[in-house]
Each structure stands twice: as structure tokens, then as C-alpha cells.
N, C-alpha and C. Protein backbone atom coordinates (compact mmCIF):
# COMPACT_ATOMS: atom_id res chain seq x y z
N UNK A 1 80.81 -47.22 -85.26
CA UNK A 1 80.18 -47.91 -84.17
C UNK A 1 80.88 -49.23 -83.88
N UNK A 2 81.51 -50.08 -85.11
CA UNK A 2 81.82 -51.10 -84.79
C UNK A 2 83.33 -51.10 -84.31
N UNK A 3 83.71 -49.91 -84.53
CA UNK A 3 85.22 -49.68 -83.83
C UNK A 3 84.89 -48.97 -82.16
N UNK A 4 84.38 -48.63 -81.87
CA UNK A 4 83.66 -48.36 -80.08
C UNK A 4 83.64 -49.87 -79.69
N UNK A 5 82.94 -50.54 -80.60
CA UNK A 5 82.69 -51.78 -80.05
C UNK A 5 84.14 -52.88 -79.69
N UNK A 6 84.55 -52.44 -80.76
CA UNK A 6 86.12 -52.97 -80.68
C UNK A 6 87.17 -52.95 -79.30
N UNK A 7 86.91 -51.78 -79.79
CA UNK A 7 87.73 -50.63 -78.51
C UNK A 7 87.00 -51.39 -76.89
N UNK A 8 85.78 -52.07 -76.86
CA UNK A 8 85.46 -51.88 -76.28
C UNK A 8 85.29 -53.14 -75.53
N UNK A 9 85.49 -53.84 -76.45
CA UNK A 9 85.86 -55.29 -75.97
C UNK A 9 87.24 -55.63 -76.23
N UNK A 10 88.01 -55.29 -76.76
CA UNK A 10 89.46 -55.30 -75.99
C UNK A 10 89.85 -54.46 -75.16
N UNK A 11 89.66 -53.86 -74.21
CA UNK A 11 89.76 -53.30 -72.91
C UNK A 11 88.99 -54.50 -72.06
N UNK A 12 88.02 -54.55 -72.63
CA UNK A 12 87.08 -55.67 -71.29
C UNK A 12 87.90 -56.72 -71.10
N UNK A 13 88.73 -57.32 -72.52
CA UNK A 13 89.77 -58.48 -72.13
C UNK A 13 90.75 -58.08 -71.84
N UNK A 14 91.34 -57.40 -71.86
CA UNK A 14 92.66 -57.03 -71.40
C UNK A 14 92.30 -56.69 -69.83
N UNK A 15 91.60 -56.27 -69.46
CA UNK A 15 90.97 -56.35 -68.02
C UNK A 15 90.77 -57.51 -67.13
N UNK A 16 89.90 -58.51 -67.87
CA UNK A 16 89.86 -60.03 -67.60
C UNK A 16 91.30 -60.39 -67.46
N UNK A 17 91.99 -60.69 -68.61
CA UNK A 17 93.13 -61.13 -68.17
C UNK A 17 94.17 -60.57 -66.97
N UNK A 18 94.18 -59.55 -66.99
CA UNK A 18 94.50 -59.23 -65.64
C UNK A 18 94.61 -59.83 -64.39
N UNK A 19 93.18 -59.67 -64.63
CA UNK A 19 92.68 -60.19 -62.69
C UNK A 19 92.76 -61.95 -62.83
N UNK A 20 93.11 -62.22 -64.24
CA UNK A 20 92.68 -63.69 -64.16
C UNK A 20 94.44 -64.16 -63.35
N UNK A 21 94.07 -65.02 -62.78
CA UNK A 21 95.57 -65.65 -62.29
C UNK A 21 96.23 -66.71 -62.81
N UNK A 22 97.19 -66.84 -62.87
CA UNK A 22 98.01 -67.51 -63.84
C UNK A 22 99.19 -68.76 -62.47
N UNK A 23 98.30 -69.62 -63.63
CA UNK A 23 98.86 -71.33 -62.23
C UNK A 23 99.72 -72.16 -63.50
N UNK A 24 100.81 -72.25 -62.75
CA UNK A 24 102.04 -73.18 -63.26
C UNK A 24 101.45 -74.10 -62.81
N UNK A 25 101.54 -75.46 -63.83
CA UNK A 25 100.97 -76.61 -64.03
C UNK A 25 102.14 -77.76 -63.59
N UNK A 26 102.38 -78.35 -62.46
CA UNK A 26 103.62 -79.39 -62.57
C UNK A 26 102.93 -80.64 -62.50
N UNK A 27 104.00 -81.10 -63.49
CA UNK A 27 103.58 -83.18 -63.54
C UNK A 27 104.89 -83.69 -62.70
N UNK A 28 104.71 -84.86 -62.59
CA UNK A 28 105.53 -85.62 -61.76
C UNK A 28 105.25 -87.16 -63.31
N UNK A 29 107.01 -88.13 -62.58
CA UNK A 29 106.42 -89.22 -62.70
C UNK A 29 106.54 -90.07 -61.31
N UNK A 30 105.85 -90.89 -61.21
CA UNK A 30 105.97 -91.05 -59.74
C UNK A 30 105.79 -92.89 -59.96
N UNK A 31 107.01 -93.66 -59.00
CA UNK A 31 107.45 -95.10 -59.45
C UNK A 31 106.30 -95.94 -59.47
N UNK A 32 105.98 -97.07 -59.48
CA UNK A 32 105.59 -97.97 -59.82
C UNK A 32 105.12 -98.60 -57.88
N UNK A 33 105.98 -98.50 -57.11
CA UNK A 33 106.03 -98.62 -56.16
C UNK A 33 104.80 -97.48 -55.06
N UNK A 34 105.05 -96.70 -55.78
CA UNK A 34 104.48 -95.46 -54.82
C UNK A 34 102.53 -95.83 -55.45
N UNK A 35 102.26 -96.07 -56.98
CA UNK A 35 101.39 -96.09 -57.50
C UNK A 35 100.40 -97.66 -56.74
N UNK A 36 101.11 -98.81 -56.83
CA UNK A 36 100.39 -100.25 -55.87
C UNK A 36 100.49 -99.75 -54.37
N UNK A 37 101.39 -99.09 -54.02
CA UNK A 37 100.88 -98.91 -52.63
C UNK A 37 99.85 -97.73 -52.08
N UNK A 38 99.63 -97.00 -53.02
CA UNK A 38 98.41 -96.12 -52.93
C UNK A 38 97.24 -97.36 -53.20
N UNK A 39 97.10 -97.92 -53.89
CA UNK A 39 96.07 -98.85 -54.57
C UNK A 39 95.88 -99.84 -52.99
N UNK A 40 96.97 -100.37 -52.98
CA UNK A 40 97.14 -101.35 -51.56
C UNK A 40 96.55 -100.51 -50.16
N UNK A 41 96.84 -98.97 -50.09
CA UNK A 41 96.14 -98.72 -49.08
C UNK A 41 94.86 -98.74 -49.16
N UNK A 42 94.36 -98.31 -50.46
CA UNK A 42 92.68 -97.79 -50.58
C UNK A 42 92.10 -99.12 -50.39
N UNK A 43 92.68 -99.94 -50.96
CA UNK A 43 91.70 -101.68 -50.45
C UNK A 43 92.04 -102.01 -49.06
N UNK A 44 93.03 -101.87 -48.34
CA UNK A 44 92.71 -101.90 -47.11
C UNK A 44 91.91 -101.33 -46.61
N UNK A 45 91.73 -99.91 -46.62
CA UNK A 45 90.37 -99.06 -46.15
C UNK A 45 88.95 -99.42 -46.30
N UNK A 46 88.96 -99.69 -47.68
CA UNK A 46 87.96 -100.65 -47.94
C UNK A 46 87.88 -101.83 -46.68
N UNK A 47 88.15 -102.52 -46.82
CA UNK A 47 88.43 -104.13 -45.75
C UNK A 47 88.46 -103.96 -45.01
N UNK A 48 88.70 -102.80 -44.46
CA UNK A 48 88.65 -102.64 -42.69
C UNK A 48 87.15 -101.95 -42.66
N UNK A 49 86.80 -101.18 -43.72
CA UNK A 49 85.26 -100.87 -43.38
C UNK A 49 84.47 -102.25 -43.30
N UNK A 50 84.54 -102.86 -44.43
CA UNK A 50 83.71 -104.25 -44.09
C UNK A 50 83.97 -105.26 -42.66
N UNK A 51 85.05 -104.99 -43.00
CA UNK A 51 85.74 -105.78 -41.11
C UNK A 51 84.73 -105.30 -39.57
N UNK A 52 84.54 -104.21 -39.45
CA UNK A 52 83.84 -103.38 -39.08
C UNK A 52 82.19 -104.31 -38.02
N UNK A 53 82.16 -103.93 -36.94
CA UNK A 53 81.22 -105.11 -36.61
C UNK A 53 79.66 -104.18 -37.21
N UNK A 54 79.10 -103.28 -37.09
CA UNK A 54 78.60 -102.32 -37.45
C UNK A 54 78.04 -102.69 -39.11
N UNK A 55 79.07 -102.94 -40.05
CA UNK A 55 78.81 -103.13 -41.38
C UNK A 55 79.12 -104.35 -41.46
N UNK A 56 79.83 -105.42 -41.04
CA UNK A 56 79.39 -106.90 -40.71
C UNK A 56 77.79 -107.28 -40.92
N UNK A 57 77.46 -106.57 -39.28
CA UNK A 57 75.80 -106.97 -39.39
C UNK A 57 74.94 -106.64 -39.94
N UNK A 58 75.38 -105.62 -40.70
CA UNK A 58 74.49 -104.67 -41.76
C UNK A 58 74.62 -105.72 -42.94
N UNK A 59 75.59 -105.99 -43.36
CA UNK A 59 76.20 -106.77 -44.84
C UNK A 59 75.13 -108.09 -44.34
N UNK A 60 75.64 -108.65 -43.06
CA UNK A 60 74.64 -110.40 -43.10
C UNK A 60 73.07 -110.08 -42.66
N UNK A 61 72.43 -108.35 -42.56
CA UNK A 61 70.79 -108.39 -42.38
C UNK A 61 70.63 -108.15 -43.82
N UNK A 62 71.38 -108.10 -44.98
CA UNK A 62 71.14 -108.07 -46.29
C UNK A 62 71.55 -109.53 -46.91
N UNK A 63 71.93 -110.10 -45.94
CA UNK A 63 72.21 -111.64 -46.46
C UNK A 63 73.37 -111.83 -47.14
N UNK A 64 74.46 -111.34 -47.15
CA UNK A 64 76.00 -111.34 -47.49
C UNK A 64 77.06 -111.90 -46.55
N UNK A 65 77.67 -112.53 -46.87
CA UNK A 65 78.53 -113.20 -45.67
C UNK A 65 80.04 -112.25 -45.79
N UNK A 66 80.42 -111.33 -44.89
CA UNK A 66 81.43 -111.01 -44.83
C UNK A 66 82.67 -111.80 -45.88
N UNK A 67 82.71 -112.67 -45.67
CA UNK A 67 83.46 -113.48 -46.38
C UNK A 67 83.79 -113.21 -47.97
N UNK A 68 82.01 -113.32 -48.36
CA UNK A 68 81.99 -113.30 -49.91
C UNK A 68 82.06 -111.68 -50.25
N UNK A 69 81.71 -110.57 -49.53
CA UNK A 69 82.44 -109.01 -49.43
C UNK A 69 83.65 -108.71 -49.60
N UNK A 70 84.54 -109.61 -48.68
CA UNK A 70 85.73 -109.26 -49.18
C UNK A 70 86.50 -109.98 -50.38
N UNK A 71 85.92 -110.73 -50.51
CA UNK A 71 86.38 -111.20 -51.63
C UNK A 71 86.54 -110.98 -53.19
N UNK A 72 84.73 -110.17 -53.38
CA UNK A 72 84.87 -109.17 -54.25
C UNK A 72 85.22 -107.64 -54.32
N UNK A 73 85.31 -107.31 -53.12
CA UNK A 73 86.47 -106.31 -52.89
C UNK A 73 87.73 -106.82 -52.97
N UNK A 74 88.44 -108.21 -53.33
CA UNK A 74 89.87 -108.01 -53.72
C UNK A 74 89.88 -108.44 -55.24
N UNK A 75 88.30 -108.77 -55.66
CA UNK A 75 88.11 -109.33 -57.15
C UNK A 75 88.17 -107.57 -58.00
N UNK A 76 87.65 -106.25 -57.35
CA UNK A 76 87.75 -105.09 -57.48
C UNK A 76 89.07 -104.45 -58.31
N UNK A 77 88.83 -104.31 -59.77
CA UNK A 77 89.98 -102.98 -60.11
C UNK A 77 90.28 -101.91 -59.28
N UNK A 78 91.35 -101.63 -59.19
CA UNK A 78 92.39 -100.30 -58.85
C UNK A 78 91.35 -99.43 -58.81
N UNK A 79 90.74 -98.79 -59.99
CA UNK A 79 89.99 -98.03 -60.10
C UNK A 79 88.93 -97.69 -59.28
N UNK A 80 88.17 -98.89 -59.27
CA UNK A 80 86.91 -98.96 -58.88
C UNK A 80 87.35 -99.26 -57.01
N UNK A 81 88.40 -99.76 -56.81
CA UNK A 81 88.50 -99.45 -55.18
C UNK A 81 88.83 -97.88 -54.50
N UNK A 82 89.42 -97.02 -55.73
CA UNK A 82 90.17 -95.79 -55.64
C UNK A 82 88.64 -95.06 -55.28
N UNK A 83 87.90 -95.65 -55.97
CA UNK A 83 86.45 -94.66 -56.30
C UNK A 83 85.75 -95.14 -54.62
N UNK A 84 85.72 -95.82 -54.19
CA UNK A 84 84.91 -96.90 -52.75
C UNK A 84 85.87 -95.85 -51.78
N UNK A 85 87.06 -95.60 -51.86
CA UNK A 85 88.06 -95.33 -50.81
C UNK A 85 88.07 -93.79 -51.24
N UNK A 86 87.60 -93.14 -52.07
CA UNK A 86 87.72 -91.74 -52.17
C UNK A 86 86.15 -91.65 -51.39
N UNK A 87 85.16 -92.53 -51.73
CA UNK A 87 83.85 -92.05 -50.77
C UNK A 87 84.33 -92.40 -49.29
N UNK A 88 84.70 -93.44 -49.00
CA UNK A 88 85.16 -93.24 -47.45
C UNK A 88 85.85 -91.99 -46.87
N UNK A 89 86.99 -91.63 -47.27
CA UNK A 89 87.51 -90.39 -46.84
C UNK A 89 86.85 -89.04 -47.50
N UNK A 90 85.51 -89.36 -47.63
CA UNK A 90 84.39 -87.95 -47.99
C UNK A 90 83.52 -87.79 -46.82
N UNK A 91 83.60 -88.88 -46.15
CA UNK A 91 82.44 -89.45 -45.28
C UNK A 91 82.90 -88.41 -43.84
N UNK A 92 82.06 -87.46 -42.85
CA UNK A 92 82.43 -86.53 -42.33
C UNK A 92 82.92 -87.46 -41.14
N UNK A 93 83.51 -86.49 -40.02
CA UNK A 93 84.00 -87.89 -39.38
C UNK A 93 83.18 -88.35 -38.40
N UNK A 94 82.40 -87.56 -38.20
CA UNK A 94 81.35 -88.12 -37.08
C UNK A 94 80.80 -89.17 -37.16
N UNK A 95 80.55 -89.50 -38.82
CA UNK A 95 79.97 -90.53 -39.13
C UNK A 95 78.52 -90.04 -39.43
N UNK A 96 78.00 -90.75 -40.95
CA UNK A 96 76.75 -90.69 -40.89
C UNK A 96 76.04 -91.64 -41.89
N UNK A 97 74.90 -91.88 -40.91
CA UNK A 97 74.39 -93.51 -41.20
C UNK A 97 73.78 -93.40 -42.74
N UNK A 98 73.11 -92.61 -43.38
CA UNK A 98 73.19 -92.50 -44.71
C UNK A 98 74.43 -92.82 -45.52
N UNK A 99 75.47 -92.55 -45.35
CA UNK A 99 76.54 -93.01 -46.19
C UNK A 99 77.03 -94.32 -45.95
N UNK A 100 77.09 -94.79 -44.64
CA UNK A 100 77.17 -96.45 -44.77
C UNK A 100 76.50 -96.58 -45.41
N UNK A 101 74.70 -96.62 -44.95
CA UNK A 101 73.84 -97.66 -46.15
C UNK A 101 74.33 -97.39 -47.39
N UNK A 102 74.37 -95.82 -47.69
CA UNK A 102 75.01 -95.96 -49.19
C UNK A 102 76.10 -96.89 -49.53
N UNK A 103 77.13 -96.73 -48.89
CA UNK A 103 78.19 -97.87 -48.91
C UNK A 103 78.14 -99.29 -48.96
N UNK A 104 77.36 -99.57 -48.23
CA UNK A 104 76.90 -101.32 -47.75
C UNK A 104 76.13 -101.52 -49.16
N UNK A 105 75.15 -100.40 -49.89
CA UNK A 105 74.29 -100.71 -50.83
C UNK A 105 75.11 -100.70 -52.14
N UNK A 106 76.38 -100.32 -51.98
CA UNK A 106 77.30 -100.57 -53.47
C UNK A 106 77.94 -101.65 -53.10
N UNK A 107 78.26 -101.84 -52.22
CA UNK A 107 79.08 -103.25 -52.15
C UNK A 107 78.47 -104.77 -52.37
N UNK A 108 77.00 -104.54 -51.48
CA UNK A 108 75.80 -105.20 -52.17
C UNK A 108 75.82 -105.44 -53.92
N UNK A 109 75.65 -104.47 -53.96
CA UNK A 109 75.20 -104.52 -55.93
C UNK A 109 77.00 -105.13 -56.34
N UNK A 110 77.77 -104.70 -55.77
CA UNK A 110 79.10 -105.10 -56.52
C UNK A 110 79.12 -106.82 -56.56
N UNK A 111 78.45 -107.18 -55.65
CA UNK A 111 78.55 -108.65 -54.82
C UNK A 111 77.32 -109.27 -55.65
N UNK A 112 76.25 -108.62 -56.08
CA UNK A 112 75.38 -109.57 -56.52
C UNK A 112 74.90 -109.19 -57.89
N UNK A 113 74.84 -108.00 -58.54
CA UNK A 113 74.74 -107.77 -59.75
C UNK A 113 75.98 -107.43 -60.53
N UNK A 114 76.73 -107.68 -60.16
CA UNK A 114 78.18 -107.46 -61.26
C UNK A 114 78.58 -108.79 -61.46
N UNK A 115 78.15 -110.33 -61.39
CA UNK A 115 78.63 -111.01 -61.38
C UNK A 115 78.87 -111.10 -63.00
């Protein structure tokens, strides 16, 4: 019985593997140059959303002065702007007012509870 069983689950994998598809994995290294100017675009994106008259007046009916927004958006790690600028280019393009507030409401908290 336990050789049926055998038999019977190596066919089932040898089957699996089959159909499974097989992806060549490539790395890159990629300069130093190419890496700050990815970083340099995503904080612009950032800054031009706050620039924005729309999220301006949204940022100062929460009592934030444009000013002090961008500022901790350039006080912002790489990281943490990569993460702000990967939700912008998630955002559909029509636009939708749930994801500003979401947006305006992290930049908020970045501005007043991360100090």
C-alpha cells in the first residue's frame, strides 16, 4: 500500500513540475547615479503633490503651513519617500478623494507625530 502511495505521489510531482514554469532570475548593478535620481524623482512627486492648490488648502484646513510639509518631506528618508511616491503612482488617474485624505493624513502624522 505504501508503495501505490509512493508511486503515487511521485507522478503527482513529476506532473506539478511540469506545468510549473521556470523564470530566470536577473540582477543588475545599477550606478549610484541612476539610484539618487530615482530617489530625487520620487520627492519631487511628492512636492508637487503638496504644491498642489487642492492639497495646499486641505494641508492649511488641518492647520499645516505648506511650508512646514515640505520641509519634512525633504527631512524624509529615501525609503519612506519611495513608499509616499509608490502610493501616488497607485492612485487611479481620475483621481480619488479618499486617497488624498489618505495622503494629506500621512503627511499630517509625518509633520506632527514623528517629531
Amino acid at each position: 500500500m505504501t508503495s501505490a502511495m509512493t508511486r503515487t505521489l511521485c507522478r503527482l510531482l513529476i506532473v506539478l513540475m511540469a506545468w510549473m514554469p521556470f523564470h530566470v532570475a536577473q540582477a543588475g548593478i545599477i550606478s549610484t547615479d541612476q539610484a539618487v535620481s530615482s530617489a530625487q524623482a520620487d520627492r519631487a512627486a511628492v512636492l508637487n503633490l503638496i504644491q498642489r492648490s487642492d492639497v495646499a488648502r486641505q494641508l492649511q484646513s488641518f492647520g499645516v503651513e505648506v511650508a512646514t510639509a515640505q520641509d519634512r518631506v525633504a527631512a524624509l528618508t529615501d525609503a519612506e519617500v519611495q513608499s509616499l511616491a509608490g502610493k501616488l503612482h497607485a492612485v487611479p488617474a481620475g483621481g480619488d478623494g479618499l486617497v488624498v485624505l489618505l495622503l494629506v493624513g500621512v503627511i499630517l502624522w509625518l509633520v506632527f507625530w514623528r517629531k
